[in-house]
C-alpha atoms as a PDB file:
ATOM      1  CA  UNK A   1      82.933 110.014 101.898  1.00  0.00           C
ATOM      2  CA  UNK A   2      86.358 109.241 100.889  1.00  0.00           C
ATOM      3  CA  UNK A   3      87.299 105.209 100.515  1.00  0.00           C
ATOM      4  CA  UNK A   4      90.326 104.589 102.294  1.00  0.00           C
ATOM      5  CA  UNK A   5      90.260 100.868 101.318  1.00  0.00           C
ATOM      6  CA  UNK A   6      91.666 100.929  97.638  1.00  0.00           C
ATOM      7  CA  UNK A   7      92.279  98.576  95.406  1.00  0.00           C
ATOM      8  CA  UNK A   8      95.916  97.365  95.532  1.00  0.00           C
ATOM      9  CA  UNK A   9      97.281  94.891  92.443  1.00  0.00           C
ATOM     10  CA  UNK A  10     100.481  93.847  92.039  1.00  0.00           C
ATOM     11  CA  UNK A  11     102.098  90.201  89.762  1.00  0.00           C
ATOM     12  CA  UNK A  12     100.699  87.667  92.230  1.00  0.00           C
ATOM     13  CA  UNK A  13      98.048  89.369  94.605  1.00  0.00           C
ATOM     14  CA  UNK A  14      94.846  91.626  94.076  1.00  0.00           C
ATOM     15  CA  UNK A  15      94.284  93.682  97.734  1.00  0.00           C
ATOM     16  CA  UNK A  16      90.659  94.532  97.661  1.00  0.00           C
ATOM     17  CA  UNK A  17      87.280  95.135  99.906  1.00  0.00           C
ATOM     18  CA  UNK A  18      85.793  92.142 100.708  1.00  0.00           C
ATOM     19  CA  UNK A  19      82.351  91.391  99.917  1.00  0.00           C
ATOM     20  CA  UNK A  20      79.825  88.810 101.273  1.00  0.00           C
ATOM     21  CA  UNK A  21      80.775  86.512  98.219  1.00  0.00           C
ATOM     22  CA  UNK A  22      83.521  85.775  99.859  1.00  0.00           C
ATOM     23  CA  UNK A  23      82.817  83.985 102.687  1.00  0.00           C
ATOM     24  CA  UNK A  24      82.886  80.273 101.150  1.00  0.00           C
ATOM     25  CA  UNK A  25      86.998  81.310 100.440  1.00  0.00           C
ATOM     26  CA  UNK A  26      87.356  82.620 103.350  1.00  0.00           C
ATOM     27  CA  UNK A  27      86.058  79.813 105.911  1.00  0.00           C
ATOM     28  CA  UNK A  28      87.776  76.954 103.174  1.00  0.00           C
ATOM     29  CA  UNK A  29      90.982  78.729 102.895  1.00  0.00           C
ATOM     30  CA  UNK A  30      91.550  80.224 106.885  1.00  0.00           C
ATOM     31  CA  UNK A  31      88.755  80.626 108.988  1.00  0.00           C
ATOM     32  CA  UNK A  32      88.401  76.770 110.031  1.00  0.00           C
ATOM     33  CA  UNK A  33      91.508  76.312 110.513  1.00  0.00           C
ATOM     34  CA  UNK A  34      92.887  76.187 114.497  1.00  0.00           C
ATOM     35  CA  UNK A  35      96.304  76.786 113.449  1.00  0.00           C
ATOM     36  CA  UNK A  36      95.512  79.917 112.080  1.00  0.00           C
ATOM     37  CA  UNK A  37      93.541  80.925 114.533  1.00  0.00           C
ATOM     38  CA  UNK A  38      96.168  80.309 116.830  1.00  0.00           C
ATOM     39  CA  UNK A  39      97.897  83.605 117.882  1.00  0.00           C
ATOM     40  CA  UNK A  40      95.047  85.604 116.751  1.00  0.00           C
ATOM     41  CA  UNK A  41      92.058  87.348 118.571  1.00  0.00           C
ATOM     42  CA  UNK A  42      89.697  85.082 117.287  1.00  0.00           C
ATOM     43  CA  UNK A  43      88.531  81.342 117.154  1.00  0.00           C
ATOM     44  CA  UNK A  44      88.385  79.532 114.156  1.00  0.00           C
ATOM     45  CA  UNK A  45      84.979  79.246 112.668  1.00  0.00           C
ATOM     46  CA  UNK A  46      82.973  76.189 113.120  1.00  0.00           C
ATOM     47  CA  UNK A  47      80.969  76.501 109.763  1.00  0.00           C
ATOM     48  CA  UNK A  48      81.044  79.102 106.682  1.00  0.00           C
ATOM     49  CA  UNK A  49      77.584  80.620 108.622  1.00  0.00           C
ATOM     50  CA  UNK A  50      79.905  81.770 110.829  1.00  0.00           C
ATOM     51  CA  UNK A  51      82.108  83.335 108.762  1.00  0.00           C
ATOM     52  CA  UNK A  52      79.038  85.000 106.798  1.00  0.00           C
ATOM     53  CA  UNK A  53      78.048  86.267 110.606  1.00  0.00           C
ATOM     54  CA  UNK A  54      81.644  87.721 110.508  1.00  0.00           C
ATOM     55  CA  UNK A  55      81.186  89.307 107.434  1.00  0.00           C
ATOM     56  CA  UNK A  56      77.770  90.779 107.621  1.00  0.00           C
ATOM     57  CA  UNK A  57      77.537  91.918 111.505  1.00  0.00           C
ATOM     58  CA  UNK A  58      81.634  92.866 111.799  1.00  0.00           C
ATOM     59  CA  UNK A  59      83.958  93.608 108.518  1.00  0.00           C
ATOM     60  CA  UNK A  60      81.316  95.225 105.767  1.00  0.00           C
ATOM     61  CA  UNK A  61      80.226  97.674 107.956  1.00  0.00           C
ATOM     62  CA  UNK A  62      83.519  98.861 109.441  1.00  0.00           C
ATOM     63  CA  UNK A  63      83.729  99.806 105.147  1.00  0.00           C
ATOM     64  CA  UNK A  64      81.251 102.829 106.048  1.00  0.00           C
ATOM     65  CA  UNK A  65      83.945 104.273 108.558  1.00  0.00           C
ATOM     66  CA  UNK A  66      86.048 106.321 106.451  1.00  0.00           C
ATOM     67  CA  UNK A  67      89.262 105.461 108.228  1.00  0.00           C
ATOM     68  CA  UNK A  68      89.080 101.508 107.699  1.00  0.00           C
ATOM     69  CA  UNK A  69      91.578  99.875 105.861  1.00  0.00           C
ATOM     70  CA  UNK A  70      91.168  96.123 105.563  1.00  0.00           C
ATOM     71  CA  UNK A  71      91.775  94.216 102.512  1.00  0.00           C
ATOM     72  CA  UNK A  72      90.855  90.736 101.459  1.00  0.00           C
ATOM     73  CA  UNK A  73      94.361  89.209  99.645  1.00  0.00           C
ATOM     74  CA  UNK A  74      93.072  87.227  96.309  1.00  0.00           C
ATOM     75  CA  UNK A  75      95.689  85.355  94.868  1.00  0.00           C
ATOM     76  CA  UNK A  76      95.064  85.456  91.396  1.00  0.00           C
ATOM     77  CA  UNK A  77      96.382  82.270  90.236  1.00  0.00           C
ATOM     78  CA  UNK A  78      93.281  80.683  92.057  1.00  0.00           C
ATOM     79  CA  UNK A  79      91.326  83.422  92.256  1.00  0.00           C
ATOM     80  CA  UNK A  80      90.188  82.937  95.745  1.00  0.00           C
ATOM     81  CA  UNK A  81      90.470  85.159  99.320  1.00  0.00           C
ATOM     82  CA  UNK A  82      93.433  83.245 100.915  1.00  0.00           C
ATOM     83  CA  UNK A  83      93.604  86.140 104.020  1.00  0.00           C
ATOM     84  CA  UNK A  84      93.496  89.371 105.240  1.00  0.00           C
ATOM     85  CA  UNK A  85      95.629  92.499 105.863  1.00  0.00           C
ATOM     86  CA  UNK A  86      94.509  95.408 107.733  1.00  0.00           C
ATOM     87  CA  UNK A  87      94.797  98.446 109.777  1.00  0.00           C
ATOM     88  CA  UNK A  88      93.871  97.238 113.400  1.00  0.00           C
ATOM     89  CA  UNK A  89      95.005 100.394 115.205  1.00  0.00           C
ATOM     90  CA  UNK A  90      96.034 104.140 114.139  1.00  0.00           C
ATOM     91  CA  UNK A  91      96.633 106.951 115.603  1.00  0.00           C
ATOM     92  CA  UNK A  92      96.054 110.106 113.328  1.00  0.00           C
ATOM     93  CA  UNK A  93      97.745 112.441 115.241  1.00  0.00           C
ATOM     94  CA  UNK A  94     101.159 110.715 115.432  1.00  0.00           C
ATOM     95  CA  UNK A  95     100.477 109.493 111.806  1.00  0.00           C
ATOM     96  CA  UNK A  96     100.938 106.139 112.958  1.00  0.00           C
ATOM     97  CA  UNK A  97      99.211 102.799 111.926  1.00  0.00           C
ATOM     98  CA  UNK A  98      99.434  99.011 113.302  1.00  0.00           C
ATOM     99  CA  UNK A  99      98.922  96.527 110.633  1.00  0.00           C
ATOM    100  CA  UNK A 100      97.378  93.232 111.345  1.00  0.00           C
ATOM    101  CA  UNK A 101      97.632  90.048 109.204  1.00  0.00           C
ATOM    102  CA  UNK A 102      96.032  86.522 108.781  1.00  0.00           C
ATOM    103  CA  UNK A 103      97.322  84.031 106.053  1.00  0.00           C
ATOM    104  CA  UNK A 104      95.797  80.440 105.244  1.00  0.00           C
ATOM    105  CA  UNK A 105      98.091  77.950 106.425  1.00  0.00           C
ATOM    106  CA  UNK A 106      98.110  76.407 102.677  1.00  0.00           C
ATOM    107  CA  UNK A 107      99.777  79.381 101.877  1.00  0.00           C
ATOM    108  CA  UNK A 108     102.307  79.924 104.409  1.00  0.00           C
ATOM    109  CA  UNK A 109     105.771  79.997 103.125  1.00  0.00           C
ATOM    110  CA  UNK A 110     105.175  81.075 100.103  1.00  0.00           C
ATOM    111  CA  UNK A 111     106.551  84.996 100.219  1.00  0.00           C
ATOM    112  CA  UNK A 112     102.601  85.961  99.638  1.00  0.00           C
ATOM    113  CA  UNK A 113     102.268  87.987 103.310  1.00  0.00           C
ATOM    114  CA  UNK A 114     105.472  90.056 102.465  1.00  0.00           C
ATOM    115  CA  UNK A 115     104.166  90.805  99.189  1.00  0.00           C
ATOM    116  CA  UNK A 116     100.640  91.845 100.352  1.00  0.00           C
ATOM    117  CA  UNK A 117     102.749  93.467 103.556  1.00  0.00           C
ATOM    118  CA  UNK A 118     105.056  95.857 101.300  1.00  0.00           C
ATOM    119  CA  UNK A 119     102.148  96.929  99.123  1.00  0.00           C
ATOM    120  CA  UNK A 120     100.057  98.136 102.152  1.00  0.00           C
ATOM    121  CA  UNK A 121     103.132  99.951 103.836  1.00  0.00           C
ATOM    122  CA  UNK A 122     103.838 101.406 101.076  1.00  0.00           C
ATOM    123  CA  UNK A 123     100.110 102.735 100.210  1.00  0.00           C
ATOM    124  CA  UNK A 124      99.947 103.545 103.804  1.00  0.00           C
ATOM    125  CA  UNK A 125     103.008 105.790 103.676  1.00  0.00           C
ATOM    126  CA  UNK A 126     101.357 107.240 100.457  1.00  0.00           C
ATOM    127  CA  UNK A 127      98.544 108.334 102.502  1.00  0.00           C
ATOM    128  CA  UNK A 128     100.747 110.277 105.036  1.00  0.00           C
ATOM    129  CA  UNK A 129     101.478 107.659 107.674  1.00  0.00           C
ATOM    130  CA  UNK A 130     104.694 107.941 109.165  1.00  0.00           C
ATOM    131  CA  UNK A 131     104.947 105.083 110.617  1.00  0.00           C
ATOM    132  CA  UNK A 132     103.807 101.404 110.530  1.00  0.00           C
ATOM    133  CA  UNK A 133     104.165  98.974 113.163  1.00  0.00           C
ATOM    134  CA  UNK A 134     103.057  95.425 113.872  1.00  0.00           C
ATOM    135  CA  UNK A 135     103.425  92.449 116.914  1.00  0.00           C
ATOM    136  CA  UNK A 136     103.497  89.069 117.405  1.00  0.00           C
ATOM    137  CA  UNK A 137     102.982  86.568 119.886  1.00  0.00           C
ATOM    138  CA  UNK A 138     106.333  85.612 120.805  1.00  0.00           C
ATOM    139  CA  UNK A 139     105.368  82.013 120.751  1.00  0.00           C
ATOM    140  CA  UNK A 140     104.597  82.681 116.630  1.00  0.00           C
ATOM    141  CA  UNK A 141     108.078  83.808 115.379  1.00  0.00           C
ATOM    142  CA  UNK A 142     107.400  83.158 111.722  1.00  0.00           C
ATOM    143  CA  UNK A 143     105.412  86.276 112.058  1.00  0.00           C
ATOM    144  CA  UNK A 144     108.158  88.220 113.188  1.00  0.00           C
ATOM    145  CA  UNK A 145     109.869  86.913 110.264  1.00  0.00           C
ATOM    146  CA  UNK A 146     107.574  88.346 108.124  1.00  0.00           C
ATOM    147  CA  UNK A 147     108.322  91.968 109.911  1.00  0.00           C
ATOM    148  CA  UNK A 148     111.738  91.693 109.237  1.00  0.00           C
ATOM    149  CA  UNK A 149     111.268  90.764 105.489  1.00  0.00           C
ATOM    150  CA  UNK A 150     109.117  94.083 105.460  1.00  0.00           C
ATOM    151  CA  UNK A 151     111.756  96.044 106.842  1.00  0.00           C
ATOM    152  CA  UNK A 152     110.758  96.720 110.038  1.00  0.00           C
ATOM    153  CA  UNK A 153     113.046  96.726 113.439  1.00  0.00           C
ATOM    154  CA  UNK A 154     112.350  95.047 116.087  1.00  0.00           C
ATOM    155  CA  UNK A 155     111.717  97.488 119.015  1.00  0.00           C
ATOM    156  CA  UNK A 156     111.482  95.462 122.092  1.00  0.00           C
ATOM    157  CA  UNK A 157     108.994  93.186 123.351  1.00  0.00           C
ATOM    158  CA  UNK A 158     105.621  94.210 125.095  1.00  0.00           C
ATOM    159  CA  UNK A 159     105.145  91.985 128.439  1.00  0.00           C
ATOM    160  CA  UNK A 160     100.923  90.302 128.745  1.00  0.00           C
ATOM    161  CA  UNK A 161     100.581  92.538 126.301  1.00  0.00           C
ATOM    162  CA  UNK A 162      97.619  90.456 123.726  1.00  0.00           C
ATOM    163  CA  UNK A 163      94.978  88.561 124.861  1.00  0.00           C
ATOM    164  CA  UNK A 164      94.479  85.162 122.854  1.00  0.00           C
ATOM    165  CA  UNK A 165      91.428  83.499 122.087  1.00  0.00           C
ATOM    166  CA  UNK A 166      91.858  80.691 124.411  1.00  0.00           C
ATOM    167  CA  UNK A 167      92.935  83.217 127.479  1.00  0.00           C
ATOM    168  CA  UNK A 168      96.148  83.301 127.528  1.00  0.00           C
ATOM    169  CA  UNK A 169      97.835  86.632 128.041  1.00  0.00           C
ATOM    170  CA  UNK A 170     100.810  86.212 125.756  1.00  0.00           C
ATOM    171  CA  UNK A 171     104.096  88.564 125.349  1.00  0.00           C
ATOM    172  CA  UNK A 172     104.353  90.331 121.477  1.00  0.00           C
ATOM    173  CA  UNK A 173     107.275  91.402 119.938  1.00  0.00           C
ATOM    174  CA  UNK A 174     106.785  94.997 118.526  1.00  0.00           C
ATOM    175  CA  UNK A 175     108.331  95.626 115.252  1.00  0.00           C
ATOM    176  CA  UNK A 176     108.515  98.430 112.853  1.00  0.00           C
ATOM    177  CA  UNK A 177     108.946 100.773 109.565  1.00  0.00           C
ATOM    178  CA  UNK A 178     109.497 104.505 109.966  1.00  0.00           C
ATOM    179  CA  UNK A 179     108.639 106.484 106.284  1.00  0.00           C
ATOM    180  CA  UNK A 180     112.412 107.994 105.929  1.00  0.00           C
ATOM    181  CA  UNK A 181     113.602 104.493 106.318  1.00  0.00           C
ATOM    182  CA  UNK A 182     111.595 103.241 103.760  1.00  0.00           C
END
């Protein structure tokens, strides 16, 4: 079975599988924190069992699907998972992937989500996507940011289009990256 999950490196990040290891980084560095949590599909964890849960019963075993693509972001200065970047939806057919993203708050502002964005686009595109697309909730606008600073175009906006966490049917922004454009 072919892994579709590579290893991605370039100066500041290391894009990798994650492994159970990681779940101590992971709860410290994003998983506890509301904020984060925020705009996302999921609550923030309560303890690092939870996050092991996460790990064991949800993300390692989505590995044995050949078509996942999820990546743990290490920044190498510290060594430590500070987030996540992955495929959340594709369509193989149209050649067409949605990328989904999660950042530590500690980290935020620091250019590290467009760097880990550009090098999965561009892997992505390697692999014979032909196009990538993301949303946000409209309420989170930094994320959108971080769309445009991958070169993607905003499209339009999709009306109660993501359910949040706490119930709230929010409007996204849809943004994206066609290959020729690249």
């Amino acid at each position: 079975m072919e892994d579709f999950t590579k290893t991605i490196q370039n100066e500041r990040l290391i894009l990798r599988k994650f492994e159970m290891s990681d779940a101590n980084d992971m709860f410290e560095n994003y998983c506890k924190f509301e904020e984060v949590a925020r705009y996302v599909c999921w609550k923030a964890h309560e303890d690092v069992e939870c996050t092991k849960k996460y790990l064991a019963n949800v993300v390692l075993p989505e590995y044995r699907n050949n078509f996942t693509y999820r990546w743990a972001i290490v920044l190498k200065e510290i060594n430590q998972v500070i987030g996540c970047i992955d495929v959340v939806k594709k369509d193989m057919n149209a050649k067409s992937a949605e990328i989904g993203y999660v950042l530590g708050k500690n980290f935020w502002g620091q250019g590290i989500m467009p760097e880990a964005g550009k090098a999965v686009i561009s892997y992505l595109f390697e692999q014979g996507f032909v196009r990538i697309w993301a949303v946000h909730d409209i309420e989170n606008p930094k994320s959108g940011r971080v769309m445009q600073k991958l070169g993607m175009q905003k499209e339009g906006t999709l009306r109660r289009y993501a359910l949040r966490c706490d119930g709230h049917l929010s409007d996204c922004d849809i943004y994206s990256i066609i290959k020729e454009g690249y």
